[in-house]
Protein backbone atom coordinates (compact mmCIF):
# COMPACT_ATOMS: atom_id res chain seq x y z
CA UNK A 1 -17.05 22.28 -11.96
CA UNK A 2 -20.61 20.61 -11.97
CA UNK A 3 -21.02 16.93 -12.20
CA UNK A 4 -22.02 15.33 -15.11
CA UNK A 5 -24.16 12.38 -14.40
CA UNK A 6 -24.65 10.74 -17.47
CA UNK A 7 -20.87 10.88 -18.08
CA UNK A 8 -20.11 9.22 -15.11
CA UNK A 9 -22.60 6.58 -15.01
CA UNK A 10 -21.43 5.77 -18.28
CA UNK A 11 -17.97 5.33 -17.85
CA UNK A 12 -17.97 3.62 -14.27
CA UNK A 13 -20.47 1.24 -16.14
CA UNK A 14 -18.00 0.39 -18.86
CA UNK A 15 -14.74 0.35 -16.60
CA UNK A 16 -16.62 -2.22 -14.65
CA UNK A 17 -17.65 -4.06 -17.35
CA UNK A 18 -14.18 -4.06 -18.73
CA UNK A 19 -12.90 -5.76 -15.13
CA UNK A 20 -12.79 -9.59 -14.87
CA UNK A 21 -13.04 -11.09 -11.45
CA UNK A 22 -9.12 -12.30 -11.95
CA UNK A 23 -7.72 -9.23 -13.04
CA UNK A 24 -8.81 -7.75 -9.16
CA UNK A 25 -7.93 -10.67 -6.92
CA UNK A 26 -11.21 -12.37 -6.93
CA UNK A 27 -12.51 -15.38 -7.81
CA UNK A 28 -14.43 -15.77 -10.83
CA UNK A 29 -17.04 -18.73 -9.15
CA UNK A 30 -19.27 -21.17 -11.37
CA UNK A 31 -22.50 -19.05 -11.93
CA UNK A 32 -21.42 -16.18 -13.46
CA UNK A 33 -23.60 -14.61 -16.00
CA UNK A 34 -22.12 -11.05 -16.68
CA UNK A 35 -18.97 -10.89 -18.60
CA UNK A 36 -17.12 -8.11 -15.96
CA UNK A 37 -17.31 -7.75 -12.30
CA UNK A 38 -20.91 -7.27 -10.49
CA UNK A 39 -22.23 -4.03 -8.79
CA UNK A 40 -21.46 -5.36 -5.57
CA UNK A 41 -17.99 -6.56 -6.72
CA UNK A 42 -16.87 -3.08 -6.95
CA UNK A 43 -18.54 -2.02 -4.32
CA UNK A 44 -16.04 -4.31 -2.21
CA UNK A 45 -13.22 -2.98 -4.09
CA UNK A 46 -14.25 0.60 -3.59
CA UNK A 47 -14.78 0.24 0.38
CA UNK A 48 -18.56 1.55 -0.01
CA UNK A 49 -22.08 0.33 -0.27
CA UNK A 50 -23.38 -1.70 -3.20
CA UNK A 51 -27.00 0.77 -3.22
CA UNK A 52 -24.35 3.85 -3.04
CA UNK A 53 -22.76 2.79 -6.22
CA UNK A 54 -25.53 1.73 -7.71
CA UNK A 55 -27.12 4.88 -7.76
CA UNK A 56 -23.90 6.46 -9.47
CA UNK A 57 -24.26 4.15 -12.05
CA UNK A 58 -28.54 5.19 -12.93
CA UNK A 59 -27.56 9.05 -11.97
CA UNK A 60 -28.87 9.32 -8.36
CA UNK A 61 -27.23 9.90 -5.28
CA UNK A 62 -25.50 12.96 -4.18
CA UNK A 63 -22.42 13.92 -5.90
CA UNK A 64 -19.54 11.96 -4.90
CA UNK A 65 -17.09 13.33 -2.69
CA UNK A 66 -12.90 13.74 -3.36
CA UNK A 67 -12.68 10.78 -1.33
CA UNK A 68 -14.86 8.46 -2.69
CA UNK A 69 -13.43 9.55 -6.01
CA UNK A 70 -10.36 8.46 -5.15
CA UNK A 71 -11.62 4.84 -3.69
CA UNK A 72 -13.62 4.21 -6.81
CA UNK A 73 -10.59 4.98 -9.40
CA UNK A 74 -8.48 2.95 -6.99
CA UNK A 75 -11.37 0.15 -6.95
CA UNK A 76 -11.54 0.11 -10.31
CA UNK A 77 -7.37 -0.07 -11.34
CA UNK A 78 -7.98 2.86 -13.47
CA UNK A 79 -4.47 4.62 -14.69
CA UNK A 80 -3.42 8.24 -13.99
CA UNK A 81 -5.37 9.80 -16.81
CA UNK A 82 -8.35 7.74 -16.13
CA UNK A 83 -8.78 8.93 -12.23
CA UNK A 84 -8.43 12.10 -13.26
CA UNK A 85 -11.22 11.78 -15.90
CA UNK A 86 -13.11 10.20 -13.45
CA UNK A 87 -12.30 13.56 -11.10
CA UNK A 88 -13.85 15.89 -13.50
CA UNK A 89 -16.48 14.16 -14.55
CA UNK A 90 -17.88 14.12 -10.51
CA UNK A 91 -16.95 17.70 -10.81
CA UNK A 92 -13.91 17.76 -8.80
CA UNK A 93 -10.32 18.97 -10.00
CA UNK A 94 -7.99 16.22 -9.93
CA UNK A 95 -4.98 15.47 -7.66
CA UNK A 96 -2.19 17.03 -7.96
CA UNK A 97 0.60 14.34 -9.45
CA UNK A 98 3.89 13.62 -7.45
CA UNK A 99 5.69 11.64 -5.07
CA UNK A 100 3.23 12.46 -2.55
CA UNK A 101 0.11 10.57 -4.43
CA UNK A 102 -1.35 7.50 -3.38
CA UNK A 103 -2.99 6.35 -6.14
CA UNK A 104 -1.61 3.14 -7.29
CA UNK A 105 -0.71 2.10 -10.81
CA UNK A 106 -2.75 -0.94 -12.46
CA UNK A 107 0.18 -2.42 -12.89
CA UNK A 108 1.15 -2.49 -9.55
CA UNK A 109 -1.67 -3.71 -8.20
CA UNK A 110 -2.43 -6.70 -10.87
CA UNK A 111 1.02 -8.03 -9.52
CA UNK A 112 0.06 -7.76 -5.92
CA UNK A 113 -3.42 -9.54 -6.38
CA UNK A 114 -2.00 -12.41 -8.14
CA UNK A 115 0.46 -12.21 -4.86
CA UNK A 116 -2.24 -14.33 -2.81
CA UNK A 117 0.50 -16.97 -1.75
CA UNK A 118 3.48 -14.42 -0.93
CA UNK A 119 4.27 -11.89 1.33
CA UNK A 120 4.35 -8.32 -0.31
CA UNK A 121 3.32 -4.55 -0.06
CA UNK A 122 3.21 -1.31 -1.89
CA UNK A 123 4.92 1.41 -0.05
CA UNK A 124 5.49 4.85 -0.62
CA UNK A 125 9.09 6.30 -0.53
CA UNK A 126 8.21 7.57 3.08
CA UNK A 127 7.70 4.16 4.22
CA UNK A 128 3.89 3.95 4.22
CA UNK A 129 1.93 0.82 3.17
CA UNK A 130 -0.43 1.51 0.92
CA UNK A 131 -1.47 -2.30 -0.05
CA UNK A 132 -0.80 -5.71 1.27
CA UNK A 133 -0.97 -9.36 0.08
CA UNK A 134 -3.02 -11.46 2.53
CA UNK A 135 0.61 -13.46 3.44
CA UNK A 136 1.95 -10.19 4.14
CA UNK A 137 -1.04 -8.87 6.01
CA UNK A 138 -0.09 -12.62 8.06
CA UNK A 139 4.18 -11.59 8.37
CA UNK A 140 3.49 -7.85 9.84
CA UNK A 141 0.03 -7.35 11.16
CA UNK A 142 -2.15 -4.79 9.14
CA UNK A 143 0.32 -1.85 8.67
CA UNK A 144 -2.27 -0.25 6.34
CA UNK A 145 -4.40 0.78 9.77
CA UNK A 146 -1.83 3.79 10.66
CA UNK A 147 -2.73 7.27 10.18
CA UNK A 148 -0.61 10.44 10.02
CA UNK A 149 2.94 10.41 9.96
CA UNK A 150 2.69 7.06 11.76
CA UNK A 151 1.78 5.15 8.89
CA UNK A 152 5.96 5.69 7.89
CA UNK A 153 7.28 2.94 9.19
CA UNK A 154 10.68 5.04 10.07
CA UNK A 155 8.69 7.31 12.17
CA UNK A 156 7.02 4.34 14.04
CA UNK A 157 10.63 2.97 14.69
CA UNK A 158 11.85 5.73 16.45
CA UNK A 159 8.45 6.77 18.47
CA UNK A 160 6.66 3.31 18.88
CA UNK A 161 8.43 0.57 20.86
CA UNK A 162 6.56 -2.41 19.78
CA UNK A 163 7.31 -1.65 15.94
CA UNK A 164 10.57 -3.05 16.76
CA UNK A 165 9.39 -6.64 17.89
CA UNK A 166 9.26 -7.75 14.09
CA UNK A 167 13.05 -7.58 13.58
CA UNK A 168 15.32 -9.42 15.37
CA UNK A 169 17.04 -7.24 18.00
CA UNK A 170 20.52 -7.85 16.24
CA UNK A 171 19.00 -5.85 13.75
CA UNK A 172 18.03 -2.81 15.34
CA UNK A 173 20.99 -0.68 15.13
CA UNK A 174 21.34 -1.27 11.91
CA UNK A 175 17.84 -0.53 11.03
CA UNK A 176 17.86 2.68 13.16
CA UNK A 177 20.96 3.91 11.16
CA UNK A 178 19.58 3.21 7.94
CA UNK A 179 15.98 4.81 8.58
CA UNK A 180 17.71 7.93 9.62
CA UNK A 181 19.95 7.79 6.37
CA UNK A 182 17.16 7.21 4.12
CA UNK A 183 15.21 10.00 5.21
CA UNK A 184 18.36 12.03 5.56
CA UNK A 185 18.35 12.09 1.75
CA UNK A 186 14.84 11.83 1.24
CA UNK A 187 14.27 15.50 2.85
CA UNK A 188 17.16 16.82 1.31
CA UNK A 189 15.67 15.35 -2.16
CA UNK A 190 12.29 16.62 -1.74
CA UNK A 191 13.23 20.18 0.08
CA UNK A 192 12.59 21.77 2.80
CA UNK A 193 8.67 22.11 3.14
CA UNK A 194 8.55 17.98 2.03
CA UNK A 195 6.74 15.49 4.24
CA UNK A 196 9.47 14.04 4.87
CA UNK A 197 11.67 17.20 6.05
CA UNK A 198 8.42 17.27 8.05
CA UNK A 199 9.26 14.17 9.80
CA UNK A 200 12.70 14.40 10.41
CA UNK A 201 11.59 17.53 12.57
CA UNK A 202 9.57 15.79 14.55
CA UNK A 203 11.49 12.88 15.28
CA UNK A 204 14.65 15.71 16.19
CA UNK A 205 12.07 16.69 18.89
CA UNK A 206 10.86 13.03 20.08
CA UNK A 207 13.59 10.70 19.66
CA UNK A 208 16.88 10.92 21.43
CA UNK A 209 18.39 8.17 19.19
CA UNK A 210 17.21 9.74 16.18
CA UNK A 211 18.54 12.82 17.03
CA UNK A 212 22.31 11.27 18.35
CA UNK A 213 21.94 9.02 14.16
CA UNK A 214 20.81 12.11 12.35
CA UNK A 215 23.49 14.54 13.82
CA UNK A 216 26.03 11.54 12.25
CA UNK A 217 25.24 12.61 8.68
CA UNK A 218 24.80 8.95 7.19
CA UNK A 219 23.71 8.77 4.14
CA UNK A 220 23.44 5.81 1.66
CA UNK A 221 22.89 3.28 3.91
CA UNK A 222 20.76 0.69 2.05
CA UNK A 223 18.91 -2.91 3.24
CA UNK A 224 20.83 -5.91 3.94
CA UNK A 225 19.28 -8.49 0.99
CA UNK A 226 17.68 -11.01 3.79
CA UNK A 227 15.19 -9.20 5.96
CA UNK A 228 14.95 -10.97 9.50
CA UNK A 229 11.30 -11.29 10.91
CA UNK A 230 10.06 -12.39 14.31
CA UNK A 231 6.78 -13.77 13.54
CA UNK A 232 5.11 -15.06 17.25
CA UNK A 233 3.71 -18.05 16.00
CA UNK A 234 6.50 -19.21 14.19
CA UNK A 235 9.49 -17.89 14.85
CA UNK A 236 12.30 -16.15 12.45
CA UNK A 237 12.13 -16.02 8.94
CA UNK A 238 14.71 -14.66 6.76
CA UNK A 239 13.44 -13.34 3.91
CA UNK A 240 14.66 -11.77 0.31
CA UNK A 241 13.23 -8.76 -0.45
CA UNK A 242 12.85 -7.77 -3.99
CA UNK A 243 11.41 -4.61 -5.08
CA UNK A 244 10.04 -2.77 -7.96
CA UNK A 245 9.35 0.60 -8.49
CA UNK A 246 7.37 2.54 -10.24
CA UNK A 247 9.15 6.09 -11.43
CA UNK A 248 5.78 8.07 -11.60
CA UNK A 249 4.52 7.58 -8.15
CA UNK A 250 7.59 6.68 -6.19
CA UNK A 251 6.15 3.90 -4.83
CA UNK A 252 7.43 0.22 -4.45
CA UNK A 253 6.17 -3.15 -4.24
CA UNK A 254 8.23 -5.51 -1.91
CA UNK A 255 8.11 -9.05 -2.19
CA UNK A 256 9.68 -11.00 0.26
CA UNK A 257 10.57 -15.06 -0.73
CA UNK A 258 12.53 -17.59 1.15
CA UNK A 259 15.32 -20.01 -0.10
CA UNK A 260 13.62 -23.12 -1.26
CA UNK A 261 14.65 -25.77 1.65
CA UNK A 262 15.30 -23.50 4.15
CA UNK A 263 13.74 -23.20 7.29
CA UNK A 264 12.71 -19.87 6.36
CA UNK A 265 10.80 -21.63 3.45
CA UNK A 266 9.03 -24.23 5.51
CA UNK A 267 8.13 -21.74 8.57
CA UNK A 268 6.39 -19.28 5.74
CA UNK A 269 4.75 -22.33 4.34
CA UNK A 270 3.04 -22.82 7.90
CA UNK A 271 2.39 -19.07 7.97
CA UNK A 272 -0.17 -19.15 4.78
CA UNK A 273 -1.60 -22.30 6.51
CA UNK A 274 -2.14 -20.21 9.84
CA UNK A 275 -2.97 -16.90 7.87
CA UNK A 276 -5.61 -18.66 6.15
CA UNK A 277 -6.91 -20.17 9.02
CA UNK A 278 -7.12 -16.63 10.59
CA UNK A 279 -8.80 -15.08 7.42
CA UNK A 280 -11.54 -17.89 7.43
């Protein structure tokens, strides 16, 4: 396939222009003359220069790569059909859809940006974070930074000590027998060359306590409704999680909320305080 310049100048023009400053997590400011987001706006949103996307939109530059494709359509909310549109008109062949896709639906991710004063993330079924609200970049450190199969938080659990310092240690067990549950019947769902059957073969040859859990059969072991954080500023919070999901992608977003006059509720009060502070 051969990239058609015009094409995509066009439409990354009009997507932009389509995009208010709100509708992306930004703030609109006082002084804004054009009616969608700026050049450099996206740019931001896309993790790439402002003079590299630019040049896409007056068709220069080389021709994008997969990857970039993929930041842009995420950058820019677009929805299923629209990345792929966006695929073939930089003359690549789209993703293939599926559970295994990252690519997060608009939807999703207009709920998370409005998020700003809550913790949440987007996961994927494997555990991976994919997205996080600035309150729940604050509760759990950056998860987003992992790569390969650590990015699954199950897989960190059995293989990385210091994953475990976020729960309280009353917890653990627990949490150990339900990771190995859930991706008990995650490999069995997804079959036998699946990511996750992947996974569970690794951890058989790395983790002794994974090995003792998954040689238990569990299955259907789902979270407790109050998650219990260690946070090492301010100390436990116990949190509800509530999740949505959306069917297509198999991913989730989890938003965790405390009981209004709890403790809980005034220690994650002080948490956006020192979050802020930290982001500033």
């Amino acid at each position: 396939m051969e990239i058609d310049r015009g094409g995509l100048a066009a439409f990354l023009r009009h997507r932009r222009e389509l995009l208010q400053p709100e509708d992306v997590g930004l703030p609109r400011g006082q002084r804004r003359r054009t009616g969608g987001l700026r050049r450099e706006e996206v740019a931001v949103l896309c993790h790439m220069s402002t003079d590299y996307y630019a040049r896409l939109e007056r068709e220069r530059g080389p021709q994008p790569s997969e990857q970039m494709i993929a930041s842009m359509a995420q950058g820019l909310h677009l929805s299923l059909e629209e990345r792929d549109h966006l695929f073939r008109l930089a003359g690549h062949t789209p993703p293939v859809r599926g559970t295994t896709g990252e690519h997060i639906s608009p939807g999703l991710l207009r709920i998370l940006d409005r998020l700003d004063d809550t913790p949440a993330e987007i996961v994927t079924e494997l555990g991976e974070t994919l997205r996080q609200s600035p309150l729940g970049v604050a509760l759990t450190g950056d998860t987003t930074r992992y790569t390969g199969l650590a990015r699954s938080i199950g897989y960190r659990w059995f293989t990385e000590p210091a994953t475990r310092s976020l729960y309280v240690a009353e917890d653990h067990d627990f949490l150990s027998r339900m990771f190995a549950s859930g991706l008990r019947e995650l490999a069995t769902l997804r079959g036998a060359g699946s990511r996750a059957a992947h996974c569970a073969e690794l951890l058989l040859g790395r983790s002794d306590e994974f090995r003792r859990l998954w040689e238990q059969h569990e299955v259907g072991i789902r979270p407790h409704e109050v998650k219990r954080f260690i946070h090492p500023e301010v100390g436990v919070l116990e949190l509800n999680c509530q999740r949505l999901l959306d069917p297509d992608q198999s991913h989730s977003l989890l938003v965790y909320t405390a009981a209004p006059g709890s403790e809980s509720y005034d220690r994650l009060r002080l948490l956006s305080v020192i979050g802020a502070q930290s982001m500033s």
